[in-house]
Protein backbone atom coordinates (compact mmCIF):
# COMPACT_ATOMS: atom_id res chain seq x y z
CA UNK A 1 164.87 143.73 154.52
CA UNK A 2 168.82 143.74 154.69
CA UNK A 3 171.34 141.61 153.08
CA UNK A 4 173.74 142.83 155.82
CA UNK A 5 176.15 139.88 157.02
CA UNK A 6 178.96 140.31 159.55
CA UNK A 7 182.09 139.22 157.43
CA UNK A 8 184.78 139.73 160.15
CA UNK A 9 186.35 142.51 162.59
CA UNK A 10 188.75 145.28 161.60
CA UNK A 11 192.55 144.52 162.65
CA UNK A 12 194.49 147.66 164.18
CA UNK A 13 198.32 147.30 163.88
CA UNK A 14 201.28 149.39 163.58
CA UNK A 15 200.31 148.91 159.56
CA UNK A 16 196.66 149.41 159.80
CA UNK A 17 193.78 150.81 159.40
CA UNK A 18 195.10 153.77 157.15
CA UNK A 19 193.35 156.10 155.24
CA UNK A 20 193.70 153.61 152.23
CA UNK A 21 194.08 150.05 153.36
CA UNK A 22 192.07 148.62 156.14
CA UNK A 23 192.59 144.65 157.29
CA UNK A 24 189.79 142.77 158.32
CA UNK A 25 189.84 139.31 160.07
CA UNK A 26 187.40 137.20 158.53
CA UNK A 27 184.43 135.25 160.73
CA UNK A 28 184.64 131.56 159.72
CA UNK A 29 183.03 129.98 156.79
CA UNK A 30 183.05 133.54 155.73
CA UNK A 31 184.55 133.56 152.11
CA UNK A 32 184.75 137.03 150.11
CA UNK A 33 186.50 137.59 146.96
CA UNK A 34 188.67 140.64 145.58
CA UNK A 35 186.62 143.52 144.10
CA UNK A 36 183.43 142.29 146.52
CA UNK A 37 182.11 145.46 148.26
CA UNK A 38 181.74 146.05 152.19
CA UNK A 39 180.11 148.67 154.30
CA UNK A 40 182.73 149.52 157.05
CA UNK A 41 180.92 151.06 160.40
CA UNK A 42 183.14 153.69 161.69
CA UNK A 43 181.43 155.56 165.17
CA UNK A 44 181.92 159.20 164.98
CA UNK A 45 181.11 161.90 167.16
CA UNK A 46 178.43 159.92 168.83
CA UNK A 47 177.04 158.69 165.63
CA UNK A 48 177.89 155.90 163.21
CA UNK A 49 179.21 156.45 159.54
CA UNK A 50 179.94 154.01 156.71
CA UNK A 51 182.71 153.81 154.77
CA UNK A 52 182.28 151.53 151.66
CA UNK A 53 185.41 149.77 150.55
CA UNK A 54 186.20 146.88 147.92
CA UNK A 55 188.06 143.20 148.81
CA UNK A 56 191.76 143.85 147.06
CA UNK A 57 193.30 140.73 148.30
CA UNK A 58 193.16 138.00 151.05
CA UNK A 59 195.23 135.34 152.84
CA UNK A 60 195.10 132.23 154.93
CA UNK A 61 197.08 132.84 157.95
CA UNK A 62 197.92 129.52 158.76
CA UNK A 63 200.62 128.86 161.13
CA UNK A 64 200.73 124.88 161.78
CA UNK A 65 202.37 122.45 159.46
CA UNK A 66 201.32 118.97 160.03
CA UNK A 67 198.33 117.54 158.49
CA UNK A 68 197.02 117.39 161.40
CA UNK A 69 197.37 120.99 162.27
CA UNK A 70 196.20 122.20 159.29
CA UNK A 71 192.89 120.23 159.26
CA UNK A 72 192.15 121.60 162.44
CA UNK A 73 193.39 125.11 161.72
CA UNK A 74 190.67 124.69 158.47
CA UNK A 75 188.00 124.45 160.77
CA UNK A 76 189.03 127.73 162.50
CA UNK A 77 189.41 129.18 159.18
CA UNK A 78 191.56 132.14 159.42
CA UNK A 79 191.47 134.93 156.91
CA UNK A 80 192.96 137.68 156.73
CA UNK A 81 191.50 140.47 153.80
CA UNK A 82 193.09 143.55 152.98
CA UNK A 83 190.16 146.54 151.38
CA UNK A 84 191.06 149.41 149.79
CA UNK A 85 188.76 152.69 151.25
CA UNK A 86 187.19 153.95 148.60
């Protein structure tokens, strides 16, 4: 049995992934907190690796202002984690 769960997708931007910090887009209702372990797949050379990194910090990217806005925006639920590779 696995206790694998699909917390989000990696971002790729002029800032990340590095060889230290990756970013991760979390799924919604998907809530993990600094030091929390995750298995990164990475596919190389026809194969697939995992790199295991911990939570440092996250964010709510939340760009509307009214309350309106925001209460829908909370149902989309968008996070934004930063992990340090280990």
């Amino acid at each position: 049995m696995s206790n694998e769960n699909v917390i989000g997708t990696v971002l790729s931007d002029q800032e990340t992934p590095t060889f230290e910090t990756v970013r991760i887009k979390s799924k919604t209702g998907q809530d993990v907190s600094p030091g929390t372990l995750v298995k990164i797949p990475v596919p190389i050379n026809g194969s697939v690796v995992s790199l295991i990194g911990r939570i440092k910090s996250a964010y709510e990217h939340n760009p509307h202002e009214s309350p309106e806005d925001i209460k829908a925006a909370r149902q989309n639920s968008l996070t934004i984690s930063q992990i340090d590779v280990l």
